[in-house]
PDB file of N, CA and C in Angstrom:
ATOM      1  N   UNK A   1      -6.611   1.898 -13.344  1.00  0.00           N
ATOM      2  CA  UNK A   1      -7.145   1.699 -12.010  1.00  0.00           C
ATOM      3  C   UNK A   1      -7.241   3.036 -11.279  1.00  0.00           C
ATOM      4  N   UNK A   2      -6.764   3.662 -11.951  1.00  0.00           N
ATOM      5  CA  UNK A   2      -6.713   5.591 -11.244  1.00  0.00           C
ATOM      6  C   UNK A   2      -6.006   5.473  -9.709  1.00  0.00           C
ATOM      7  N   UNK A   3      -5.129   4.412  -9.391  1.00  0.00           N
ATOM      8  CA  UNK A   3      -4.605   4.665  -8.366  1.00  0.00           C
ATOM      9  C   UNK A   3      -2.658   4.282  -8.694  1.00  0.00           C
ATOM     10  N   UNK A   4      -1.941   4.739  -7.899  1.00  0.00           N
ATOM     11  CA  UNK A   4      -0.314   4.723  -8.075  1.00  0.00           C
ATOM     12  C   UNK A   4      -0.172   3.320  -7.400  1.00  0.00           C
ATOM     13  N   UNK A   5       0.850   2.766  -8.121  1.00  0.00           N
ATOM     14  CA  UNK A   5       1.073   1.151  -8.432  1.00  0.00           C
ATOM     15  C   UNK A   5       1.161   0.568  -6.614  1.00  0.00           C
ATOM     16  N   UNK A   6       1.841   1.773  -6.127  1.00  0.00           N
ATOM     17  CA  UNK A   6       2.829   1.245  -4.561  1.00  0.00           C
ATOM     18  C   UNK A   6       1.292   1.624  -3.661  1.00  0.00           C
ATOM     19  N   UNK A   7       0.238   2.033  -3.796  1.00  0.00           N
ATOM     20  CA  UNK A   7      -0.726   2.125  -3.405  1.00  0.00           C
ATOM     21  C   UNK A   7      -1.649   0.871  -3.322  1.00  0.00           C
ATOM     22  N   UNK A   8      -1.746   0.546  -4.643  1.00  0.00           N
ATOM     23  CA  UNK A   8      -2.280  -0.730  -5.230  1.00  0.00           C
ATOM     24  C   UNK A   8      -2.112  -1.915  -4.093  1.00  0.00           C
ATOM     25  N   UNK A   9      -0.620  -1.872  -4.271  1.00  0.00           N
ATOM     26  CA  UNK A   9       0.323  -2.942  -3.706  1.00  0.00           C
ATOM     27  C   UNK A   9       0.094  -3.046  -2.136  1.00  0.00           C
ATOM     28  N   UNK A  10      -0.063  -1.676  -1.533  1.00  0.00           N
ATOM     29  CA  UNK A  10      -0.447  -1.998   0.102  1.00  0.00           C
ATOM     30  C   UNK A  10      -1.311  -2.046   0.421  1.00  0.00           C
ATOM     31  N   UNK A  11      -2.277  -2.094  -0.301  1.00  0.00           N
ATOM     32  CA  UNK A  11      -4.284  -2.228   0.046  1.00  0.00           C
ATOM     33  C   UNK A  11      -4.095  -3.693  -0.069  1.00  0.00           C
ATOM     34  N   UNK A  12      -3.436  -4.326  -1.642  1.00  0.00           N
ATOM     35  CA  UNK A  12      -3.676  -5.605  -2.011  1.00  0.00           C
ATOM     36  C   UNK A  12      -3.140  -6.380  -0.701  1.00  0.00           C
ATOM     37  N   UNK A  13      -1.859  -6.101  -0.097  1.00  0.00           N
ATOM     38  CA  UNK A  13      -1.265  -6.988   0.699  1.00  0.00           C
ATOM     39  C   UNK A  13      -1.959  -6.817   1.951  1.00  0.00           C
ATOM     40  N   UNK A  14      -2.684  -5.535   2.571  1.00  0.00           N
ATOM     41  CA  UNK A  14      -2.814  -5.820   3.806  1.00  0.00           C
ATOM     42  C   UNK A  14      -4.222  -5.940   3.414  1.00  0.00           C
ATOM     43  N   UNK A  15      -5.451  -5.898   2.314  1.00  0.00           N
ATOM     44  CA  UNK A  15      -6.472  -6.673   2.662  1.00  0.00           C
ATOM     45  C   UNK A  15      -6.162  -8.338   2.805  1.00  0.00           C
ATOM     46  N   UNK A  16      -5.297  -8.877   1.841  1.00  0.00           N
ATOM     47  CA  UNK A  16      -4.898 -10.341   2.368  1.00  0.00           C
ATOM     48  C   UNK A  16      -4.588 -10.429   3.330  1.00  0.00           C
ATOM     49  N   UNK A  17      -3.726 -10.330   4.298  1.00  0.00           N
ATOM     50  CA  UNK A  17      -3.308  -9.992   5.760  1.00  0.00           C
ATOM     51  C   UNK A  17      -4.716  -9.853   6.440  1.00  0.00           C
ATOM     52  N   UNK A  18      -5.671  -8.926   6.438  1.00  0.00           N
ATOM     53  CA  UNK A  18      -6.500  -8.831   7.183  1.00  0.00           C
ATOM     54  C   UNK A  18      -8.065 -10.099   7.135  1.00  0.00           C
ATOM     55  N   UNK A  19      -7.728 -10.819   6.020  1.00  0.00           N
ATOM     56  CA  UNK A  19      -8.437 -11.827   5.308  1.00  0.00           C
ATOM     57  C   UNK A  19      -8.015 -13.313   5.972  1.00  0.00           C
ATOM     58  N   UNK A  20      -6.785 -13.248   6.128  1.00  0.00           N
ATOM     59  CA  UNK A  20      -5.849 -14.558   6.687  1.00  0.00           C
ATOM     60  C   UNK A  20      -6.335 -14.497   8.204  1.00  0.00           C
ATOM     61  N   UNK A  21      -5.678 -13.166   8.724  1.00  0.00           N
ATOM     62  CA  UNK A  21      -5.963 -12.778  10.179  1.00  0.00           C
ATOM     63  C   UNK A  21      -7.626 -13.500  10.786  1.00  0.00           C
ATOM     64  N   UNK A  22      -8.596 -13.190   9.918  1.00  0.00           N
ATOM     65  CA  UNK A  22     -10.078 -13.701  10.044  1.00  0.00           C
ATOM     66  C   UNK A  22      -9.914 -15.126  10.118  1.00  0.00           C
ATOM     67  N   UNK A  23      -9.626 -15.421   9.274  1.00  0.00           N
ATOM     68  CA  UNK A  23      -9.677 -17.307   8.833  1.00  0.00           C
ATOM     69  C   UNK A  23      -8.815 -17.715  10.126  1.00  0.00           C
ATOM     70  N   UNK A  24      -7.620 -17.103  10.324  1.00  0.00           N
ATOM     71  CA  UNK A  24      -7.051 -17.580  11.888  1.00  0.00           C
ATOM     72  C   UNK A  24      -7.556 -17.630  12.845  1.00  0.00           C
ATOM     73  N   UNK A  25      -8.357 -16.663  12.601  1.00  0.00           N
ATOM     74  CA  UNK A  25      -8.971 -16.592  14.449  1.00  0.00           C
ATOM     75  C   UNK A  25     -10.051 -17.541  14.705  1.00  0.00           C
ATOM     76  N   UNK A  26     -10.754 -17.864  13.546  1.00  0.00           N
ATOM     77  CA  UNK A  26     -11.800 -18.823  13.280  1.00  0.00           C
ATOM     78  C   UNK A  26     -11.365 -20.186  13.353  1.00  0.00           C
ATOM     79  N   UNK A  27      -9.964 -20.294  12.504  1.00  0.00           N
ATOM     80  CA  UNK A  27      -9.947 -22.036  11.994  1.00  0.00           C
ATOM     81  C   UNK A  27      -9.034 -22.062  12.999  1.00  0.00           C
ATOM     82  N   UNK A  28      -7.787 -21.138  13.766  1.00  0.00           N
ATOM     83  CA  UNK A  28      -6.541 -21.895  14.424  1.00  0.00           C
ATOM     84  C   UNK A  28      -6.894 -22.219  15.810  1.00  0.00           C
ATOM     85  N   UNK A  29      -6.275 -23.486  16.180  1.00  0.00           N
ATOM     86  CA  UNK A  29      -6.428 -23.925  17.412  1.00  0.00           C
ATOM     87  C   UNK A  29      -5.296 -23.693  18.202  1.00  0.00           C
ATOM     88  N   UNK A  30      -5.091 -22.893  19.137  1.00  0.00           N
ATOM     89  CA  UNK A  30      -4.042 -22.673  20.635  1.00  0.00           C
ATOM     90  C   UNK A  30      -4.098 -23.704  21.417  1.00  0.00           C
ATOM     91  N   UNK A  31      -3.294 -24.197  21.554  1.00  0.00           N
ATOM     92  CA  UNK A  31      -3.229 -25.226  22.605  1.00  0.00           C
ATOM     93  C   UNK A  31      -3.311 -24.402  23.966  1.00  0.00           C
ATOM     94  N   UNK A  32      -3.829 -25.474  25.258  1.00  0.00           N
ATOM     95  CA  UNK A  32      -3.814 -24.483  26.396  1.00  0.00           C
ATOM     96  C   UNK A  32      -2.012 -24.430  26.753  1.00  0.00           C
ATOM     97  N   UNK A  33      -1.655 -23.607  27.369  1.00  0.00           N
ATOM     98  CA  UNK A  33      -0.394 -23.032  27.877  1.00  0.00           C
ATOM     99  C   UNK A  33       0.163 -24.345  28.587  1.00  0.00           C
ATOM    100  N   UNK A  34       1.144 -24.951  27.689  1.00  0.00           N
ATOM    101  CA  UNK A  34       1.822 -25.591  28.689  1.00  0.00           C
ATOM    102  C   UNK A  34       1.733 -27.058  28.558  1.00  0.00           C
ATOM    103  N   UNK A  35       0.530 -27.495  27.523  1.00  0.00           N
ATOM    104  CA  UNK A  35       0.522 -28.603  27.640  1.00  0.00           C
ATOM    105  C   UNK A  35       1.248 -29.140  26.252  1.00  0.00           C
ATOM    106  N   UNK A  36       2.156 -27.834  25.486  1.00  0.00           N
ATOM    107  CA  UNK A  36       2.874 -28.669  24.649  1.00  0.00           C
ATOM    108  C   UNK A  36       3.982 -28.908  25.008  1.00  0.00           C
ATOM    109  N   UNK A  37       4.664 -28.787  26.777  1.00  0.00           N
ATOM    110  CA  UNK A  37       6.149 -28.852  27.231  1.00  0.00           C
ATOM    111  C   UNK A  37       6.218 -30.162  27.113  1.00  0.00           C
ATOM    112  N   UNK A  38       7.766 -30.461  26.649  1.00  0.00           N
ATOM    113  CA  UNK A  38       8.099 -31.678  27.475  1.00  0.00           C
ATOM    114  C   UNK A  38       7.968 -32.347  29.028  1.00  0.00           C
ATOM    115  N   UNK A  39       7.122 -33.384  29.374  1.00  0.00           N
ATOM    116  CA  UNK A  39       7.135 -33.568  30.524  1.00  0.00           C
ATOM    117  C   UNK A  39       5.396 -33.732  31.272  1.00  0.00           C
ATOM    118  N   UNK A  40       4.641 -32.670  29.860  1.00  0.00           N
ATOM    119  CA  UNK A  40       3.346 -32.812  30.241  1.00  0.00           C
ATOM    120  C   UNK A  40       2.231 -33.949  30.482  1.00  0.00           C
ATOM    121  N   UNK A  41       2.056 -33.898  31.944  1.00  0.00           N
ATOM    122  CA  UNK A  41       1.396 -34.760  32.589  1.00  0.00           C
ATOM    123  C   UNK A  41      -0.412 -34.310  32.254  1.00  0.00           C
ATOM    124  N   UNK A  42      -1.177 -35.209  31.767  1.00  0.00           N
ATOM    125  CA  UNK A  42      -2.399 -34.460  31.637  1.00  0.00           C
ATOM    126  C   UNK A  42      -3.505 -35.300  32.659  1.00  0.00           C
ATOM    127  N   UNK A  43      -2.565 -36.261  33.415  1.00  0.00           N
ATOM    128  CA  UNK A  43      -3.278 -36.918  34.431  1.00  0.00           C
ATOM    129  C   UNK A  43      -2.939 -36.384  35.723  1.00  0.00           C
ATOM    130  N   UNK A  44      -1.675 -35.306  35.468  1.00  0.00           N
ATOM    131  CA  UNK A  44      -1.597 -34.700  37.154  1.00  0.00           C
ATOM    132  C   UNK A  44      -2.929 -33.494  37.670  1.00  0.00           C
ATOM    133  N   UNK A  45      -2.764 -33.972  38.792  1.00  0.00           N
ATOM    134  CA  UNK A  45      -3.900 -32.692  39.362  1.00  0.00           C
ATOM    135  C   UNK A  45      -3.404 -31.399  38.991  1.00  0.00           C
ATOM    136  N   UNK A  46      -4.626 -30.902  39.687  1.00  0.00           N
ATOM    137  CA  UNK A  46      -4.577 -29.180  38.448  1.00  0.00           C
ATOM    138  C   UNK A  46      -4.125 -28.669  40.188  1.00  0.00           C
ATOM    139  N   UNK A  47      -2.828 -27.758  39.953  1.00  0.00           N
ATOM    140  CA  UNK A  47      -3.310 -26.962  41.356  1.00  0.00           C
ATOM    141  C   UNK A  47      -3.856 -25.829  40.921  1.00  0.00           C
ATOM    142  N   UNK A  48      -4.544 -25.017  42.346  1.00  0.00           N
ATOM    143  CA  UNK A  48      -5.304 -23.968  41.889  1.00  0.00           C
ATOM    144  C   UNK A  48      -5.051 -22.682  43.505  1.00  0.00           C
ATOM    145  N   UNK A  49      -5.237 -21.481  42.938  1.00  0.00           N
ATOM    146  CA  UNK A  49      -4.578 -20.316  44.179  1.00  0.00           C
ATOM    147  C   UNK A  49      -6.004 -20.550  44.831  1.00  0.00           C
ATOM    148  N   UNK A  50      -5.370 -19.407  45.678  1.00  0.00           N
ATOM    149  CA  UNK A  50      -6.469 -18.886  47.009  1.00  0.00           C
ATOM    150  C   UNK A  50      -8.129 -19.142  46.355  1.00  0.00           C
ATOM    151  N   UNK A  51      -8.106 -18.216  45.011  1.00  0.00           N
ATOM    152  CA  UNK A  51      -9.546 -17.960  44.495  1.00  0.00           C
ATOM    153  C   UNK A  51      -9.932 -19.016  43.908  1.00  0.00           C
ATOM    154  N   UNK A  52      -9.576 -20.462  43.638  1.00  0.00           N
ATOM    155  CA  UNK A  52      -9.508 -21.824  43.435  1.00  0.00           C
ATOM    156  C   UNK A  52      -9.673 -21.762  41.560  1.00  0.00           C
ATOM    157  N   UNK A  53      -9.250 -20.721  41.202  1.00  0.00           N
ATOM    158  CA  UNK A  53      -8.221 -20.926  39.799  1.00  0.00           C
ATOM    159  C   UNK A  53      -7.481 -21.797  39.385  1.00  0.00           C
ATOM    160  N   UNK A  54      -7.231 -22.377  38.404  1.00  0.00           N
ATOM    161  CA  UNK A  54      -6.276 -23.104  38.233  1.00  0.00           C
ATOM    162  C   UNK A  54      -4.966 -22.623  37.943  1.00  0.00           C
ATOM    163  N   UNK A  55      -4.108 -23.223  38.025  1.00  0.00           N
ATOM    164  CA  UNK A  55      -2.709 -22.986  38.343  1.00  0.00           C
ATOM    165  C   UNK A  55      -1.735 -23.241  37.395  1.00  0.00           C
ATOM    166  N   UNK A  56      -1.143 -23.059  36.199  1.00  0.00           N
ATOM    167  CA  UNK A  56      -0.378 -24.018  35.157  1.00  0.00           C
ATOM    168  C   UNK A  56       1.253 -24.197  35.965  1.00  0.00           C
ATOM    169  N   UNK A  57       1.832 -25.425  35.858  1.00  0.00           N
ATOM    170  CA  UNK A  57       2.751 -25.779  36.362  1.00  0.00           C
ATOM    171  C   UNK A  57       3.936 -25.076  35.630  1.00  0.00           C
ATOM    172  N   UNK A  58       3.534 -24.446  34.598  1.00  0.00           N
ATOM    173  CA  UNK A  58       4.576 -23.514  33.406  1.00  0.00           C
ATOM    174  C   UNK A  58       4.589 -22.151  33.622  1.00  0.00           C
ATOM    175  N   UNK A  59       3.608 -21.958  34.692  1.00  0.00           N
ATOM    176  CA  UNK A  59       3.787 -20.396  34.655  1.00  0.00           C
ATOM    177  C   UNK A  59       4.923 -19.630  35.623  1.00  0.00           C
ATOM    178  N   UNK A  60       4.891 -18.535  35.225  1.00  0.00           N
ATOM    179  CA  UNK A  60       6.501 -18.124  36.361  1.00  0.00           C
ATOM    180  C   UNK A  60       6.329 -18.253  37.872  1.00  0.00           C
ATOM    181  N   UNK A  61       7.302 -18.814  38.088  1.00  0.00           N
ATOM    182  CA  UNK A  61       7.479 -18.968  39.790  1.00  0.00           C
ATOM    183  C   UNK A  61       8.873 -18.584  40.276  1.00  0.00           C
ATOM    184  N   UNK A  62       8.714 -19.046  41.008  1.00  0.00           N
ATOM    185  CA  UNK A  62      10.345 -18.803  41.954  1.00  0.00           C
ATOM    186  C   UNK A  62      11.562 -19.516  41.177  1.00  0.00           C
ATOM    187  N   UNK A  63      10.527 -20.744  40.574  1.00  0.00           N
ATOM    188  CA  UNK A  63      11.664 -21.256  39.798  1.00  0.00           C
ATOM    189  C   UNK A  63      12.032 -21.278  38.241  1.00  0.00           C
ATOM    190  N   UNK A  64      11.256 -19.853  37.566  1.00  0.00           N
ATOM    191  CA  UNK A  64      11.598 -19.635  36.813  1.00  0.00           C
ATOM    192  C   UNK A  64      13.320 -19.015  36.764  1.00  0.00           C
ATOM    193  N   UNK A  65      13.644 -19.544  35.461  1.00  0.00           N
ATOM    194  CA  UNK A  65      15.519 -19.633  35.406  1.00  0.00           C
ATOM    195  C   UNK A  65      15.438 -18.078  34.788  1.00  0.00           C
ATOM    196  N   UNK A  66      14.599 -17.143  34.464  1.00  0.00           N
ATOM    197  CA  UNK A  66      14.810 -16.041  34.167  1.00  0.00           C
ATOM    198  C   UNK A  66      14.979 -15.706  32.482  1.00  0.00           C
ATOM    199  N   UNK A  67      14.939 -14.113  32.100  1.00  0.00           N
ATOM    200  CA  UNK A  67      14.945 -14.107  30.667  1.00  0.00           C
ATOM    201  C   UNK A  67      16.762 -14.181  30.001  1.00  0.00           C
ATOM    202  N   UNK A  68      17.722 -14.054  31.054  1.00  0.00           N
ATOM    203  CA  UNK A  68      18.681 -14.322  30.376  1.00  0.00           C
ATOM    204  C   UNK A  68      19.662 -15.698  29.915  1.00  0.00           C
ATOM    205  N   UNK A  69      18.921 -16.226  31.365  1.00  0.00           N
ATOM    206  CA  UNK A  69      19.521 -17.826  31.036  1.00  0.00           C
ATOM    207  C   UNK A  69      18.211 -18.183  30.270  1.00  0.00           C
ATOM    208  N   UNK A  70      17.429 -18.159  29.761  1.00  0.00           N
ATOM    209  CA  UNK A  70      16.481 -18.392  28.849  1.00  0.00           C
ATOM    210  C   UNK A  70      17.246 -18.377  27.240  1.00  0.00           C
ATOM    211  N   UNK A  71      17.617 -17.326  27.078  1.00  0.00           N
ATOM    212  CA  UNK A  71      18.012 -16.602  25.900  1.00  0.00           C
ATOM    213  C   UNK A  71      19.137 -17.578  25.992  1.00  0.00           C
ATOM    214  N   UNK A  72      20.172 -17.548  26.777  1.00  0.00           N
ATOM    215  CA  UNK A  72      21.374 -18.243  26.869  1.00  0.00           C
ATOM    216  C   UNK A  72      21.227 -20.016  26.294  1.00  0.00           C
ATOM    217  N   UNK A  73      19.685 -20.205  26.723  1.00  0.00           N
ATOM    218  CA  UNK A  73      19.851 -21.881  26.940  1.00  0.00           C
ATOM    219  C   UNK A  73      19.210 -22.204  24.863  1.00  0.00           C
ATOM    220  N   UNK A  74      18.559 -20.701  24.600  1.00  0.00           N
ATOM    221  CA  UNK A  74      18.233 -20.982  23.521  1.00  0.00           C
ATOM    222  C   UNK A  74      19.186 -20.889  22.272  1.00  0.00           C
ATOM    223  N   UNK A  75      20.074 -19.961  22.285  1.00  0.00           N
ATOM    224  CA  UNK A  75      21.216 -19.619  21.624  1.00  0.00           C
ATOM    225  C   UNK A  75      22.483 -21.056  22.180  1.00  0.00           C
ATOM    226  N   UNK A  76      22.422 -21.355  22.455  1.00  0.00           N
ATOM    227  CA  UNK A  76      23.206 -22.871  22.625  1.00  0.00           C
ATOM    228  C   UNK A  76      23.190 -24.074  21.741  1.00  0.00           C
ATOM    229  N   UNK A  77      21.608 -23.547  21.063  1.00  0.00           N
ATOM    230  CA  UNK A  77      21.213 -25.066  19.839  1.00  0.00           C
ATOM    231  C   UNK A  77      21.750 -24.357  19.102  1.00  0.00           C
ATOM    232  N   UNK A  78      22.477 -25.337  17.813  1.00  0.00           N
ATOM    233  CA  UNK A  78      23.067 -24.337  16.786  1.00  0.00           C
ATOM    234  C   UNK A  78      21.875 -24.857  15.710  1.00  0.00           C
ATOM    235  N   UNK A  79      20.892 -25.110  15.866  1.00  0.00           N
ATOM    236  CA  UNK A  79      19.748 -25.018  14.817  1.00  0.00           C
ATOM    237  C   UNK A  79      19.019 -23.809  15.093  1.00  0.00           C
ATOM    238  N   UNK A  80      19.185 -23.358  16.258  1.00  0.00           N
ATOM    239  CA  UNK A  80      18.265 -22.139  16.415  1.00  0.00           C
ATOM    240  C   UNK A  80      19.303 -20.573  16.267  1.00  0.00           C
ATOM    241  N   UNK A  81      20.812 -21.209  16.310  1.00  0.00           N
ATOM    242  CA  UNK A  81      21.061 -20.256  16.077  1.00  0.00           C
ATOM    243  C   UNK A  81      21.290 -19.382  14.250  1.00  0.00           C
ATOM    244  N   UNK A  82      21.297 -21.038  13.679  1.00  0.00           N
ATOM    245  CA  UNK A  82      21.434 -20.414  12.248  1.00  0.00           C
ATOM    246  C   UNK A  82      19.465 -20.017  11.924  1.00  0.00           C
ATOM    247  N   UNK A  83      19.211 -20.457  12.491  1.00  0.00           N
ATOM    248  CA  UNK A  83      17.801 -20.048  12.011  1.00  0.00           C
ATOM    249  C   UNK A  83      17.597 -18.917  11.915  1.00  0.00           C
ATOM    250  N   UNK A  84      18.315 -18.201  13.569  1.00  0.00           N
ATOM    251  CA  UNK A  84      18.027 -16.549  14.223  1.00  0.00           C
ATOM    252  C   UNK A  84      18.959 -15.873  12.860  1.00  0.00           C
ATOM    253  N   UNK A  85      19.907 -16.428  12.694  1.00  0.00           N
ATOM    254  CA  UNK A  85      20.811 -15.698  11.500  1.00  0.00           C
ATOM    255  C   UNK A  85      20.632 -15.440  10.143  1.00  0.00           C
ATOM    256  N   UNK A  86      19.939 -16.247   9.747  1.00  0.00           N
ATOM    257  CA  UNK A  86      19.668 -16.822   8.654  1.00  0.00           C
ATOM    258  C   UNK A  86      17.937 -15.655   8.406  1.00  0.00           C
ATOM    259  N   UNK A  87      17.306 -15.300   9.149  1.00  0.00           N
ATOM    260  CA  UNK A  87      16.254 -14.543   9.380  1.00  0.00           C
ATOM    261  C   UNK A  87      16.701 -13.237   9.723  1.00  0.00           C
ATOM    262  N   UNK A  88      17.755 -13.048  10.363  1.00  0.00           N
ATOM    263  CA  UNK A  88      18.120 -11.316  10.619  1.00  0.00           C
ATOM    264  C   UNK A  88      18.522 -11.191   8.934  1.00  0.00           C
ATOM    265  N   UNK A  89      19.434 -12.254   8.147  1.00  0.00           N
ATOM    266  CA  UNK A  89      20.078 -11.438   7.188  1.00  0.00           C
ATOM    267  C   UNK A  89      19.191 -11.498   5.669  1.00  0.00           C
ATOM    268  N   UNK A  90      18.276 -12.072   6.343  1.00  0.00           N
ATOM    269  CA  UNK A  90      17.123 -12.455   4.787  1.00  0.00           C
ATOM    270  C   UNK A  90      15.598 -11.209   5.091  1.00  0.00           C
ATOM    271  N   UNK A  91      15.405 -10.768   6.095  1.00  0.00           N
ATOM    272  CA  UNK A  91      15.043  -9.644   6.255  1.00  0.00           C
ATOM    273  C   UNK A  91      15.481  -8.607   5.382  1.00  0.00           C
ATOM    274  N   UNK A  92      17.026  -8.439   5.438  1.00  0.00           N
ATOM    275  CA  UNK A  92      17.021  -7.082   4.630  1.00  0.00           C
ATOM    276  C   UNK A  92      17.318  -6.952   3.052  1.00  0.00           C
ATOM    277  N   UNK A  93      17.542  -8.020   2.345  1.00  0.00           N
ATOM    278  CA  UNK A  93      16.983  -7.894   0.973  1.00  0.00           C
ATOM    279  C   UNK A  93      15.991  -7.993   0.250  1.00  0.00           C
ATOM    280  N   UNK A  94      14.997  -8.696   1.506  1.00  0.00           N
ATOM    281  CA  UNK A  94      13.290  -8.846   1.124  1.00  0.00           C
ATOM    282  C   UNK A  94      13.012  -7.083   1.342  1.00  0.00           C
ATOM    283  N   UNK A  95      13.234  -6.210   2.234  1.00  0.00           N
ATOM    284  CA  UNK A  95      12.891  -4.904   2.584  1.00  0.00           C
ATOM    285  C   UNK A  95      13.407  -3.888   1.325  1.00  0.00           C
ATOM    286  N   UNK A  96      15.089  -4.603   0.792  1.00  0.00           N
ATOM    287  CA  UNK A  96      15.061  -3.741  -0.141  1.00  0.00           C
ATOM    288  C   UNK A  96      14.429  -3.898  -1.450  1.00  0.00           C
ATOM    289  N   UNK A  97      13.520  -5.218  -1.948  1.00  0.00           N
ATOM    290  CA  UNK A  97      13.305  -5.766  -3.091  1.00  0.00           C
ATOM    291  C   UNK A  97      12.130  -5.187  -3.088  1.00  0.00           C
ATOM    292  N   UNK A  98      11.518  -4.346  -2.158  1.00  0.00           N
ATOM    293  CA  UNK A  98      10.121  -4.095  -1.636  1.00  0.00           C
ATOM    294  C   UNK A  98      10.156  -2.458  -2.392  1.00  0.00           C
ATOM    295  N   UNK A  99      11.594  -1.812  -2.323  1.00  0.00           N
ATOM    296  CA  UNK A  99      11.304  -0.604  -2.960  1.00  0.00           C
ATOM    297  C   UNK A  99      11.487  -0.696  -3.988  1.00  0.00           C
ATOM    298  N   UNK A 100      11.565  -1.242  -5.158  1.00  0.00           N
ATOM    299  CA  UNK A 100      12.162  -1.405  -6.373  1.00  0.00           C
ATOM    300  C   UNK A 100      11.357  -1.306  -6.695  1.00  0.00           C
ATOM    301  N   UNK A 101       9.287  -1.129  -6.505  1.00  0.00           N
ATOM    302  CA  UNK A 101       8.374   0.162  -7.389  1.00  0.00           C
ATOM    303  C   UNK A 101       8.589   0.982  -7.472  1.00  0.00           C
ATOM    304  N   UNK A 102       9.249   1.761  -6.356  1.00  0.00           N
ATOM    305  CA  UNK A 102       9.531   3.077  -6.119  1.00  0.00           C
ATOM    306  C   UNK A 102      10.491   3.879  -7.416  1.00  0.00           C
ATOM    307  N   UNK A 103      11.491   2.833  -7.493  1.00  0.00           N
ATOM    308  CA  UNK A 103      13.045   2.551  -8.245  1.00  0.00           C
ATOM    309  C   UNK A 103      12.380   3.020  -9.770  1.00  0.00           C
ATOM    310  N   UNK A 104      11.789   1.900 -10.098  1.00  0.00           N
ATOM    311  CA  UNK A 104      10.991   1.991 -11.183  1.00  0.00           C
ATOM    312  C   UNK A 104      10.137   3.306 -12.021  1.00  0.00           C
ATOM    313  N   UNK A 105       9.669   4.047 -11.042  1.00  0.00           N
ATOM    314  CA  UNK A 105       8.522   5.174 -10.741  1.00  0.00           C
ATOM    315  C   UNK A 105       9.654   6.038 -11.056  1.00  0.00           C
ATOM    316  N   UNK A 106      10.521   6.134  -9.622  1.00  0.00           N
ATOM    317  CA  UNK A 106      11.405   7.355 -10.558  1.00  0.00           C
ATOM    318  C   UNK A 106      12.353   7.286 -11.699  1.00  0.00           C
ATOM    319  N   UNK A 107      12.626   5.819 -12.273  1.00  0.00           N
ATOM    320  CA  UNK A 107      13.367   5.824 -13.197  1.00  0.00           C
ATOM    321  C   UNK A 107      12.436   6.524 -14.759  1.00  0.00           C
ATOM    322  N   UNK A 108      10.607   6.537 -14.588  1.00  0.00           N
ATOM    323  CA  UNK A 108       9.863   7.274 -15.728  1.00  0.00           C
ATOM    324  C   UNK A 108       9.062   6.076 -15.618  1.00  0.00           C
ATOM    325  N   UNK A 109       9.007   5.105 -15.478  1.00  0.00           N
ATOM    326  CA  UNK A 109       7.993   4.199 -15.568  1.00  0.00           C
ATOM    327  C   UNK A 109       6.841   4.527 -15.162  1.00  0.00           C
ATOM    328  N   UNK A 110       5.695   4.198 -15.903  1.00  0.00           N
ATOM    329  CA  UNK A 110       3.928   4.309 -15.532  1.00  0.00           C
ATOM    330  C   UNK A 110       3.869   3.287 -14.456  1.00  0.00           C
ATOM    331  N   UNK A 111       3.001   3.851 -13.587  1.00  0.00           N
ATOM    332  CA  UNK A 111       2.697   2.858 -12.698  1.00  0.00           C
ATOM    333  C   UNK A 111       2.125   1.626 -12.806  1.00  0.00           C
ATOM    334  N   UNK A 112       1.480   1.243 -13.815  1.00  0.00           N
ATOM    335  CA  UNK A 112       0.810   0.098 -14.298  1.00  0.00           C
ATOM    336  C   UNK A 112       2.769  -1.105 -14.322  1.00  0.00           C
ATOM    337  N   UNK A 113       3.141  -0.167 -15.459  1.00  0.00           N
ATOM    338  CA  UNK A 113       4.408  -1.336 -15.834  1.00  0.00           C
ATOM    339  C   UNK A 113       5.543  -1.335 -14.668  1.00  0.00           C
ATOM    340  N   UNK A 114       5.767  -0.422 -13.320  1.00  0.00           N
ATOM    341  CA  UNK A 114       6.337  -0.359 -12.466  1.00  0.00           C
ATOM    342  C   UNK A 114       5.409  -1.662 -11.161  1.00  0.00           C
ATOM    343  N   UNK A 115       4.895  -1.637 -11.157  1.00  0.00           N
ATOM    344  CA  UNK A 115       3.930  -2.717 -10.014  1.00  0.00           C
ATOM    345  C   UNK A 115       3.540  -4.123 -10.931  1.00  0.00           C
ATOM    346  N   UNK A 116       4.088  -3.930 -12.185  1.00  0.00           N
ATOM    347  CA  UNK A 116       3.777  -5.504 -12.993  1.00  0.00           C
ATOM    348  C   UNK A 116       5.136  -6.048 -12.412  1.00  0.00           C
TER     349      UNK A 116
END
């Protein structure tokens, strides 16, 4: 292929990445803001400001509880907290399994049989 294996490997992954990214923007649907809370009324009136905008009943106000009791109220589920854990510590053997072309390369390996 006249190119080095770990080369190969980051064209291959981020043209997929940039391939997925397309098909997302095309096929995924966003819900509007707010109407996946608990509580959502889709028969209440819309309020709307001065410039007669509409208004989402989710967006920050006075009575937003803030980003630390946020964090606080989320770290309280213990499903979310093994999740958060369970993702910090599986991060870093996927990062190191990622250099082991490298490993390979300098152990004398050709790049062909180092990226197989």
């Amino acid at each position: 292929m006249g190119m080095a294996g770990w080369r190969f490997m980051f064209l291959s992954v981020a043209c997929i990445a940039i391939i997925l990214a397309i098909v997302m923007y095309f096929v995924g649907i966003d819900p509007p803001r707010g109407t996946m809370e608990p509580g959502y009324d889709p028969t209440a009136e819309v309020a709307r400001n001065e410039d007669g905008d509409e208004i989402s009943p989710h967006v920050l106000n006075e009575n937003h509880i803030g980003l630390w009791a946020s964090l606080k109220a989320l770290f309280a589920i213990p499903t979310f907290v093994l999740l958060f854990l369970r993702s910090s510590f599986d991060g870093i053997p996927s990062n190191a399994n990622s250099l082991f072309i490298l490993w390979y390369e300098y152990l004398g390996f050709e790049d062909s049989e180092a990226s197989y």
